[in-house]
PDB file of N, CA and C in Angstrom:
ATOM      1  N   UNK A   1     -13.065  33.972 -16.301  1.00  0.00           N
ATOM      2  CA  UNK A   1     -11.858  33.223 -16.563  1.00  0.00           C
ATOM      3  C   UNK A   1     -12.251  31.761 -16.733  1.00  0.00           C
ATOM      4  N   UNK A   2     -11.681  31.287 -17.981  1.00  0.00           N
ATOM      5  CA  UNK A   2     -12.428  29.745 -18.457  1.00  0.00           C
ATOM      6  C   UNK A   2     -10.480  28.937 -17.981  1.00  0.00           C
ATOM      7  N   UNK A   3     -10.996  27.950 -16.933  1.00  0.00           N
ATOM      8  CA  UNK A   3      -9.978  26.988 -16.685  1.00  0.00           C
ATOM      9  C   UNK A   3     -10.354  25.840 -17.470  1.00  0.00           C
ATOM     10  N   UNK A   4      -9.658  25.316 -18.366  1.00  0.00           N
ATOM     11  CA  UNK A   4      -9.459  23.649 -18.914  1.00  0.00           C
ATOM     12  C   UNK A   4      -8.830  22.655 -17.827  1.00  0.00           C
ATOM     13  N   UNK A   5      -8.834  21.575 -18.667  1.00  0.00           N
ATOM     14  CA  UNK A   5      -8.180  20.296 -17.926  1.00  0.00           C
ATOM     15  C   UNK A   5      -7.007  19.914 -18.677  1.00  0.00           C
ATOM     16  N   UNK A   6      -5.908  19.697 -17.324  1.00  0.00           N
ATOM     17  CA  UNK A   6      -4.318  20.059 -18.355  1.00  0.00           C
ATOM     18  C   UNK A   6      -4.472  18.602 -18.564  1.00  0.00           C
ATOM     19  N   UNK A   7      -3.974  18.814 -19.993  1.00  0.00           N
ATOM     20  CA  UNK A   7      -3.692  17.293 -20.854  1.00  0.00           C
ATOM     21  C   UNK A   7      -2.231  17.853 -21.627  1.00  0.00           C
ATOM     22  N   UNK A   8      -1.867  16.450 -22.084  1.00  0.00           N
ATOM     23  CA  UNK A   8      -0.778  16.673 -23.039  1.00  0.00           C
ATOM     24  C   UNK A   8      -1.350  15.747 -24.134  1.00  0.00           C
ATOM     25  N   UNK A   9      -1.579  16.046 -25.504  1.00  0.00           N
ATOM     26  CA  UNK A   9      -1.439  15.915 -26.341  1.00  0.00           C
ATOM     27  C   UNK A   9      -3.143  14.909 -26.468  1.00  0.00           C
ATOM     28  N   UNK A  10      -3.662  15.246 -25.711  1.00  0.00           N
ATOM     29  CA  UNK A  10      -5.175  14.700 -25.591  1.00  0.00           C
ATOM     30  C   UNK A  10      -5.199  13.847 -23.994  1.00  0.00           C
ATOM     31  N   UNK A  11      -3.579  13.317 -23.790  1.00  0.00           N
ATOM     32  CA  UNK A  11      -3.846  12.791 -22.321  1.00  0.00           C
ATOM     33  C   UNK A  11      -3.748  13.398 -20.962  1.00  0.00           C
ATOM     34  N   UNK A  12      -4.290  12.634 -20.184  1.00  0.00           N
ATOM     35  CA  UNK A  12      -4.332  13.576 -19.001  1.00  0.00           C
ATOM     36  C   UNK A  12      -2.486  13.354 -18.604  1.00  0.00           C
ATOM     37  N   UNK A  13      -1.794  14.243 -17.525  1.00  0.00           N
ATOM     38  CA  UNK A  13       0.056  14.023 -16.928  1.00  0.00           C
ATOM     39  C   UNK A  13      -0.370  13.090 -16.428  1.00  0.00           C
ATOM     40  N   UNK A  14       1.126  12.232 -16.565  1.00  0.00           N
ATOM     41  CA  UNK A  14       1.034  10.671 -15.736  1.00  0.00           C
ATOM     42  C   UNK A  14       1.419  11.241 -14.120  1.00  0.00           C
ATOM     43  N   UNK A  15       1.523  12.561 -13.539  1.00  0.00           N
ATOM     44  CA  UNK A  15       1.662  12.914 -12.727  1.00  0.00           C
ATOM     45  C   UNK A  15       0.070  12.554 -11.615  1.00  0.00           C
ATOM     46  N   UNK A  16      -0.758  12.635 -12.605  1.00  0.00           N
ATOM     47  CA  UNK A  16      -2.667  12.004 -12.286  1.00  0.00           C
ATOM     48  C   UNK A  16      -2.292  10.614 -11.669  1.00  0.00           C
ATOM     49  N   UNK A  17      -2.025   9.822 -12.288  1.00  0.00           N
ATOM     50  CA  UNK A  17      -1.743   8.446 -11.681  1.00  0.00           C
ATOM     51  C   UNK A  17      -1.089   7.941 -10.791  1.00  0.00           C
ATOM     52  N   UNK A  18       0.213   8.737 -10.741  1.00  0.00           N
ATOM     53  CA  UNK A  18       1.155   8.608  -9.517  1.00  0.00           C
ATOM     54  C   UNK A  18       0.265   8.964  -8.367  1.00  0.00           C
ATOM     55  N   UNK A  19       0.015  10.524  -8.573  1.00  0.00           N
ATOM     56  CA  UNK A  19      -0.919  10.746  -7.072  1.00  0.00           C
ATOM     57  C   UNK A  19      -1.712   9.751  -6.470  1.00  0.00           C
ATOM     58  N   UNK A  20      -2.763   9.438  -7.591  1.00  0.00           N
ATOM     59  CA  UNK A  20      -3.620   8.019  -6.744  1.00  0.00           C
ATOM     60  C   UNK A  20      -2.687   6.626  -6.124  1.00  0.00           C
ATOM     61  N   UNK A  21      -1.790   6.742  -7.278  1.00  0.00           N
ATOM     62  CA  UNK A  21      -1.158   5.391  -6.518  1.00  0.00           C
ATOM     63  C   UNK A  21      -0.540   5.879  -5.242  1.00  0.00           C
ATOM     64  N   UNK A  22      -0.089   6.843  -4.797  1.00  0.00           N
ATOM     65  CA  UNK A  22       0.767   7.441  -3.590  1.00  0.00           C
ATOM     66  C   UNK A  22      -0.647   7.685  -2.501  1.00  0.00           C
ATOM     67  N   UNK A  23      -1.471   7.712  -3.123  1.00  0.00           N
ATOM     68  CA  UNK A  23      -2.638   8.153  -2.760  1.00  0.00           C
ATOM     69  C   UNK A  23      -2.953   6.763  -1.943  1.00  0.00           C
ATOM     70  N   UNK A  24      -3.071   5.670  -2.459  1.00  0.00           N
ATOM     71  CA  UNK A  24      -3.392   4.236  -2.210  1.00  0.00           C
ATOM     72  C   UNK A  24      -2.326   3.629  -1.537  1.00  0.00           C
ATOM     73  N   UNK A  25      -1.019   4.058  -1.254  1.00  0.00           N
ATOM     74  CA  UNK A  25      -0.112   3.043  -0.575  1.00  0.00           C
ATOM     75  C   UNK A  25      -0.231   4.063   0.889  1.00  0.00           C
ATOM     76  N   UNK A  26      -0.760   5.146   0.905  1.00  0.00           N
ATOM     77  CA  UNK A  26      -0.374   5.874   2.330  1.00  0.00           C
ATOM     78  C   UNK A  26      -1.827   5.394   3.199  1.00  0.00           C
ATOM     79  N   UNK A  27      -3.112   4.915   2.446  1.00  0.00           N
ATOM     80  CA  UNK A  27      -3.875   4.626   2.750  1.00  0.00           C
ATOM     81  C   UNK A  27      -3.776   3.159   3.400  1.00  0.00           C
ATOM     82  N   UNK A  28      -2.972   2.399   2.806  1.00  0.00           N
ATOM     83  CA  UNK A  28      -3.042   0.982   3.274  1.00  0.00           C
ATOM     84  C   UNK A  28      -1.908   1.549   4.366  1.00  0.00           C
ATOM     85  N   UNK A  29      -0.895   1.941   4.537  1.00  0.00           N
ATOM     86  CA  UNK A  29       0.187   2.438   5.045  1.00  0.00           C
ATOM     87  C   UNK A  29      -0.646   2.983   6.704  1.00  0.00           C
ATOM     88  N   UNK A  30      -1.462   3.910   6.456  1.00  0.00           N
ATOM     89  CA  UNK A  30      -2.343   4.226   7.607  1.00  0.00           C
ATOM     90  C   UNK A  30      -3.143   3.224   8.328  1.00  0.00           C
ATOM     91  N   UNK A  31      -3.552   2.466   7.633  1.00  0.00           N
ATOM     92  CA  UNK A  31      -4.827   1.217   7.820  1.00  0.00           C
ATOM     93  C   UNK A  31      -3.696   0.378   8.760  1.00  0.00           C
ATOM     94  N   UNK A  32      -2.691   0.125   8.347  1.00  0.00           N
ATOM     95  CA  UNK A  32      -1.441  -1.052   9.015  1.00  0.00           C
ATOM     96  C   UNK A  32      -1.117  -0.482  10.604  1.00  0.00           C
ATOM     97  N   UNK A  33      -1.148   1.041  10.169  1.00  0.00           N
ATOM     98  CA  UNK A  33      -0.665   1.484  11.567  1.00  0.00           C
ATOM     99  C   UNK A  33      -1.686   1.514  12.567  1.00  0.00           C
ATOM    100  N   UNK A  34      -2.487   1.792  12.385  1.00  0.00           N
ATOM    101  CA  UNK A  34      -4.130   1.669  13.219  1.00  0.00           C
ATOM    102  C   UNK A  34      -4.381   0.233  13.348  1.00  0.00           C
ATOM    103  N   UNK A  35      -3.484  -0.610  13.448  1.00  0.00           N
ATOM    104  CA  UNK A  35      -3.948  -2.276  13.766  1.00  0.00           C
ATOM    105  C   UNK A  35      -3.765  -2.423  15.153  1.00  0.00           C
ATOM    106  N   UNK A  36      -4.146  -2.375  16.280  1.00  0.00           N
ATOM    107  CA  UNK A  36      -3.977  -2.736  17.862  1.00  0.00           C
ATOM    108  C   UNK A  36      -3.174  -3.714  17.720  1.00  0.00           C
ATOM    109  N   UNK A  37      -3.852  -5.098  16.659  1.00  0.00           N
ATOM    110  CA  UNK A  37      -2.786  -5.838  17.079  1.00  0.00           C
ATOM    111  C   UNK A  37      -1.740  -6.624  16.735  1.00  0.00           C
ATOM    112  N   UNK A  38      -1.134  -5.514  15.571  1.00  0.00           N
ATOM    113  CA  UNK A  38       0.034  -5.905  14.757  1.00  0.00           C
ATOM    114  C   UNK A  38       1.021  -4.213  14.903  1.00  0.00           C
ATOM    115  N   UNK A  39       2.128  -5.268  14.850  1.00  0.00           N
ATOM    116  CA  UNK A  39       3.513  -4.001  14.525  1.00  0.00           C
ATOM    117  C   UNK A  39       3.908  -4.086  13.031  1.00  0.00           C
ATOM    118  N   UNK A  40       3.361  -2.772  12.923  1.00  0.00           N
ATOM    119  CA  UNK A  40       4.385  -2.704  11.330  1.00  0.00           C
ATOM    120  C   UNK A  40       4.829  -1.730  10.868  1.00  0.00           C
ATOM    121  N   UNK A  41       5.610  -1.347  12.143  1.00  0.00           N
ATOM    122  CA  UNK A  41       6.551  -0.433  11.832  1.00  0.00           C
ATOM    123  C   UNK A  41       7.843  -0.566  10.982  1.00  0.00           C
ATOM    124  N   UNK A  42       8.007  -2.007  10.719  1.00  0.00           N
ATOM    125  CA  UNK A  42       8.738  -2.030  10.027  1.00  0.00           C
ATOM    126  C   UNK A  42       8.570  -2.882   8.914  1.00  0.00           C
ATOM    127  N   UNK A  43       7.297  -2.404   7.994  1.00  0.00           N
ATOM    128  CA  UNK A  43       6.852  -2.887   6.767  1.00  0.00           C
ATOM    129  C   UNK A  43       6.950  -1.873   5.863  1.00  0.00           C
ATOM    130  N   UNK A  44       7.213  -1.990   4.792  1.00  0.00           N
ATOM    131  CA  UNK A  44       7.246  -0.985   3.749  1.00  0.00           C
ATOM    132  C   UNK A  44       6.108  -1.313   2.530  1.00  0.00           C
ATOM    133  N   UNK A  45       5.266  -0.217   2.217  1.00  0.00           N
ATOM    134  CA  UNK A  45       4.052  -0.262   1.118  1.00  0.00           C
ATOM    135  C   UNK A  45       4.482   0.528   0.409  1.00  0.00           C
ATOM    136  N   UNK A  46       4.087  -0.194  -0.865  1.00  0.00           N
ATOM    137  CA  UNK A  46       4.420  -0.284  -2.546  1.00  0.00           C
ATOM    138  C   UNK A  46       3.534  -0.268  -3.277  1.00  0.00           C
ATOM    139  N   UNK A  47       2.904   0.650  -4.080  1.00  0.00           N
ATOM    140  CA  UNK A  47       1.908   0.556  -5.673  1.00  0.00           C
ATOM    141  C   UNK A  47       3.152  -0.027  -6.978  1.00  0.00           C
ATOM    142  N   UNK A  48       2.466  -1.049  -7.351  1.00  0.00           N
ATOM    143  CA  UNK A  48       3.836  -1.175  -8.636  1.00  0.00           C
ATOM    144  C   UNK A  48       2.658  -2.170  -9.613  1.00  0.00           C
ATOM    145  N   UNK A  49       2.125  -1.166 -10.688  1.00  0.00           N
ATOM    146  CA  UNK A  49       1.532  -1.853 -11.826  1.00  0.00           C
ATOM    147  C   UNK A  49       0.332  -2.331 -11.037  1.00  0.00           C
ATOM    148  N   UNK A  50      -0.333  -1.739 -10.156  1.00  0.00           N
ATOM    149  CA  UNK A  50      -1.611  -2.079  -9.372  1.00  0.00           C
ATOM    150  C   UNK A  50      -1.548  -3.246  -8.363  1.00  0.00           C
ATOM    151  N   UNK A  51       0.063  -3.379  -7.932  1.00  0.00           N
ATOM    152  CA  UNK A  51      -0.282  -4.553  -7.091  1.00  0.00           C
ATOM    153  C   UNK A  51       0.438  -3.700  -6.266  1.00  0.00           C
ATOM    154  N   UNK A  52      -0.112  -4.007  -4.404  1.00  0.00           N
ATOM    155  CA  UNK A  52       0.099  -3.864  -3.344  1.00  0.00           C
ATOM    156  C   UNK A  52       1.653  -4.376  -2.571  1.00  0.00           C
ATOM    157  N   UNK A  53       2.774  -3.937  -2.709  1.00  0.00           N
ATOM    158  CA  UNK A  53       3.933  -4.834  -2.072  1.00  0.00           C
ATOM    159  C   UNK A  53       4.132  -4.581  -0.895  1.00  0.00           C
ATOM    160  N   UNK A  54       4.337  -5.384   0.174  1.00  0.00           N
ATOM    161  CA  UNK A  54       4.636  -5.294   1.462  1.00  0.00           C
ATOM    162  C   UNK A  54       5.849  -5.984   2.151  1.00  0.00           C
ATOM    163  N   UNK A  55       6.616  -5.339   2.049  1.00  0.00           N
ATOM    164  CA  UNK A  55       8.445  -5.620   1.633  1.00  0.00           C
ATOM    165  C   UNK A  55       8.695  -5.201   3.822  1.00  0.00           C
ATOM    166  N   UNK A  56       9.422  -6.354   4.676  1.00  0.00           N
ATOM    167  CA  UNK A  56       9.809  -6.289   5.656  1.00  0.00           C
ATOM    168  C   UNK A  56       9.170  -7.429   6.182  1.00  0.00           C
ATOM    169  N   UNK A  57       9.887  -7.097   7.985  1.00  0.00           N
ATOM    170  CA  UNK A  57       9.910  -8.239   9.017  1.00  0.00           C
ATOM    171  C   UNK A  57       8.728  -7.748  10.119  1.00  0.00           C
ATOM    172  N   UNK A  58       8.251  -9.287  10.539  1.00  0.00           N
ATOM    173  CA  UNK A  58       7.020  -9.033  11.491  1.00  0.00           C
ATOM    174  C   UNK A  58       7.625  -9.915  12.622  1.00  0.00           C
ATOM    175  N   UNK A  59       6.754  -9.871  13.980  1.00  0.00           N
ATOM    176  CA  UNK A  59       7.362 -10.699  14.762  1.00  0.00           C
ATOM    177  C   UNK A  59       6.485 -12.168  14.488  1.00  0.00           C
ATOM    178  N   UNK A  60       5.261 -12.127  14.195  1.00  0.00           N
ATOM    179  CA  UNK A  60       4.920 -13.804  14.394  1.00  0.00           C
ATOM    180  C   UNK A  60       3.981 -13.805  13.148  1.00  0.00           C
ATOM    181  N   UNK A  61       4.352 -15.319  12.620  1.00  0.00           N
ATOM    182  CA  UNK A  61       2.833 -15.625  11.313  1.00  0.00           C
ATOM    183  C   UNK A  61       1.612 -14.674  11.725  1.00  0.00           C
ATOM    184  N   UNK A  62       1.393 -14.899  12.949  1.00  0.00           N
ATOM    185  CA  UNK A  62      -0.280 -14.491  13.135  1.00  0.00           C
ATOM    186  C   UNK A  62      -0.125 -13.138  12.311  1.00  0.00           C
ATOM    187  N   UNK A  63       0.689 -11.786  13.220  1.00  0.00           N
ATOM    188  CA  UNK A  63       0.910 -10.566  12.528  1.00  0.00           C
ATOM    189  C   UNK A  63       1.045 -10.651  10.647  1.00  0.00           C
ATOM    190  N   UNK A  64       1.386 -11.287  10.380  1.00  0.00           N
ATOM    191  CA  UNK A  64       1.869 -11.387   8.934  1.00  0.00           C
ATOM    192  C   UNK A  64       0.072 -11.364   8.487  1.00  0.00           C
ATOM    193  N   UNK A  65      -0.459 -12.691   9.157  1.00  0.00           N
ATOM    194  CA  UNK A  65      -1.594 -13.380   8.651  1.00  0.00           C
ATOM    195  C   UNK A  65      -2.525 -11.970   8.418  1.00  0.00           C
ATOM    196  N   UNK A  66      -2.629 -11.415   9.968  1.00  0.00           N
ATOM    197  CA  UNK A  66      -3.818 -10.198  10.185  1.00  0.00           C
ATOM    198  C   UNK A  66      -3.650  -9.035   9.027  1.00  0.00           C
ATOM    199  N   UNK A  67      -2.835  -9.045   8.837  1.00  0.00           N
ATOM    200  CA  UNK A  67      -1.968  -7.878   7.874  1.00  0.00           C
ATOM    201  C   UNK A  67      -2.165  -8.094   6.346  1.00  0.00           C
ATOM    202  N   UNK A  68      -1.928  -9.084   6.084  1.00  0.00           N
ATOM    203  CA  UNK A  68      -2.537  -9.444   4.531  1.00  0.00           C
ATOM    204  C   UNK A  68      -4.180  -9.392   4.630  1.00  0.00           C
ATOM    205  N   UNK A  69      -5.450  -9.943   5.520  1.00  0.00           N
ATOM    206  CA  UNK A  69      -6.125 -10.125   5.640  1.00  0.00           C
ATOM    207  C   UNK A  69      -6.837  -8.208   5.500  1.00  0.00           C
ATOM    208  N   UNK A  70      -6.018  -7.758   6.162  1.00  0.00           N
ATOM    209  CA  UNK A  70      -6.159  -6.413   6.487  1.00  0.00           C
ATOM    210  C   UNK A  70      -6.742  -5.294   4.872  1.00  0.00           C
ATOM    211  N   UNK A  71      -5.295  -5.464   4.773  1.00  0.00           N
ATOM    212  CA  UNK A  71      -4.968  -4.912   3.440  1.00  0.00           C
ATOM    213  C   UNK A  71      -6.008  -5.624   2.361  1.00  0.00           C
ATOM    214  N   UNK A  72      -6.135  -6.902   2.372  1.00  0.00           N
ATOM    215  CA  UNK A  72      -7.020  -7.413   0.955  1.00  0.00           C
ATOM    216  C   UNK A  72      -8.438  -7.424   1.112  1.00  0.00           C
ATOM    217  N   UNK A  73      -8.865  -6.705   2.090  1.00  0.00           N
ATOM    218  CA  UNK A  73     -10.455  -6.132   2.363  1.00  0.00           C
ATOM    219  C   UNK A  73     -10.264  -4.742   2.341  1.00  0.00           C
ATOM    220  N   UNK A  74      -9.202  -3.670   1.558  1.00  0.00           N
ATOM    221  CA  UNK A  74      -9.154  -2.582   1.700  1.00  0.00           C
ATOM    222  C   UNK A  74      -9.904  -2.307   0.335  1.00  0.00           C
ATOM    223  N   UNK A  75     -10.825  -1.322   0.199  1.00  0.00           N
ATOM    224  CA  UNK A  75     -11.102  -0.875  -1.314  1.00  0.00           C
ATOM    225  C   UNK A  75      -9.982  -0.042  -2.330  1.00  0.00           C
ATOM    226  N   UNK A  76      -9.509  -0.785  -3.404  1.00  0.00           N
ATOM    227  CA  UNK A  76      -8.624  -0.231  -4.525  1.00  0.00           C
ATOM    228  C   UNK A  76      -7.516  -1.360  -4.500  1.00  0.00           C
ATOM    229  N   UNK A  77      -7.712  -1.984  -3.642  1.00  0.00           N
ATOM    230  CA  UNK A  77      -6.600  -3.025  -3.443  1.00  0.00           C
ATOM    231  C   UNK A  77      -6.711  -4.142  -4.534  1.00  0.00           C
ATOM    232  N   UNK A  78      -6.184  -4.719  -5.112  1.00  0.00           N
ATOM    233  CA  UNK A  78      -6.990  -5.839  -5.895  1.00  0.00           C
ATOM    234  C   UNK A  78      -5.915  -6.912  -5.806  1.00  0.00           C
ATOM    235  N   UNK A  79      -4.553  -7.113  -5.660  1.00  0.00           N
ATOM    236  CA  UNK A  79      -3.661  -8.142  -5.370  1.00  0.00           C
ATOM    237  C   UNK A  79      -2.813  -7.209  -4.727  1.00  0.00           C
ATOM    238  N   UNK A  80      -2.131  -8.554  -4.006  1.00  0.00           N
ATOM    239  CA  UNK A  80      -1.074  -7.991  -3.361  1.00  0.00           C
ATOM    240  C   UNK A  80       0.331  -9.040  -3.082  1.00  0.00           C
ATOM    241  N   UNK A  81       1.213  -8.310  -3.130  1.00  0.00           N
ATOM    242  CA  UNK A  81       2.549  -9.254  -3.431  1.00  0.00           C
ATOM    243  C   UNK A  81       3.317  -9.360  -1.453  1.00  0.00           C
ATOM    244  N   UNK A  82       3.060 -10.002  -0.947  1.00  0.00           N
ATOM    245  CA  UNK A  82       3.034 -10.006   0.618  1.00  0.00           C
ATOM    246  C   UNK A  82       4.823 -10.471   1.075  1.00  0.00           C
ATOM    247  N   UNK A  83       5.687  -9.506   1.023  1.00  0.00           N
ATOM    248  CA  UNK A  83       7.458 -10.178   1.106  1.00  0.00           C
ATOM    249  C   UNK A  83       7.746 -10.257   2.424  1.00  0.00           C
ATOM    250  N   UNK A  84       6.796 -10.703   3.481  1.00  0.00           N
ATOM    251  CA  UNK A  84       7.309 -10.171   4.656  1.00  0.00           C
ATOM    252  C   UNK A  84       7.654 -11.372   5.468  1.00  0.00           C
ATOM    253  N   UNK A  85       9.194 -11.416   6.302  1.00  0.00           N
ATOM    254  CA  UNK A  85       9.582 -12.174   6.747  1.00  0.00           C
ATOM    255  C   UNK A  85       9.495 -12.264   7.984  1.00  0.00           C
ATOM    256  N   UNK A  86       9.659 -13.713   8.428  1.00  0.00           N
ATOM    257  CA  UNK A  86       9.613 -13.374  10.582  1.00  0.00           C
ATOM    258  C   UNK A  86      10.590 -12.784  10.949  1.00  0.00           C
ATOM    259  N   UNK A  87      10.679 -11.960  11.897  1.00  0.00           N
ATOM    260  CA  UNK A  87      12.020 -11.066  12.527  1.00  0.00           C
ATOM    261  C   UNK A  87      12.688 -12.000  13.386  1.00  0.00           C
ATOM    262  N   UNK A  88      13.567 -12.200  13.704  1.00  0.00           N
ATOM    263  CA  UNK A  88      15.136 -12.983  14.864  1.00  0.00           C
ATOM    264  C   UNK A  88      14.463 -12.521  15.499  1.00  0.00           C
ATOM    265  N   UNK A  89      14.046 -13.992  16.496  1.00  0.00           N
ATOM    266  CA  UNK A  89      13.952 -13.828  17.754  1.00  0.00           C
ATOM    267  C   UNK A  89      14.727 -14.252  18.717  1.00  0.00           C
ATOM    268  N   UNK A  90      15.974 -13.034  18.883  1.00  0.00           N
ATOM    269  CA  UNK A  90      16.831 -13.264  19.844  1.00  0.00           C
ATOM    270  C   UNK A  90      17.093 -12.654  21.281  1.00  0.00           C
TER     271      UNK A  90
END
């Protein structure tokens, strides 16, 4: 039994690309959660056109700081769009 490589019309499904990109935000997504010493449980990761978005609230600059630092020494990463605000500290 001879298996090919599914293409459409000579290209590979853009279903190929999504995976890696889903592939690459659960990876940085994992990397964030394994930080001792940042919370980011309430950050949200984004692939959009090869840039990294990190959309939510942290409690202090430092966390914000470690977290970009984090992510932009990750391999596949190449920019990243960083939206994250300080959380109310009330």
């Amino acid at each position: 039994m001879l298996f090919k490589k599914p293409t459409f019309h000579g290209d590979e499904p853009a279903s190929a690309a999504l995976t890696e990109g889903a592939e690459l935000e659960a990876l940085v997504a994992d990397r964030l959660a394994s930080i001792g010493s940042i919370d980011a449980s309430d950050l949200t990761v984004v692939l959009d056109r090869g840039t990294i978005i990190l959309t939510g609230t942290m409690a202090t600059q430092g966390e914000i700081d470690r977290t970009i630092d984090a992510v932009t020494t990750m391999p596949g990463v190449s920019t990243i769009d960083a939206r994250i605000s300080l959380r109310d500290q009330q």
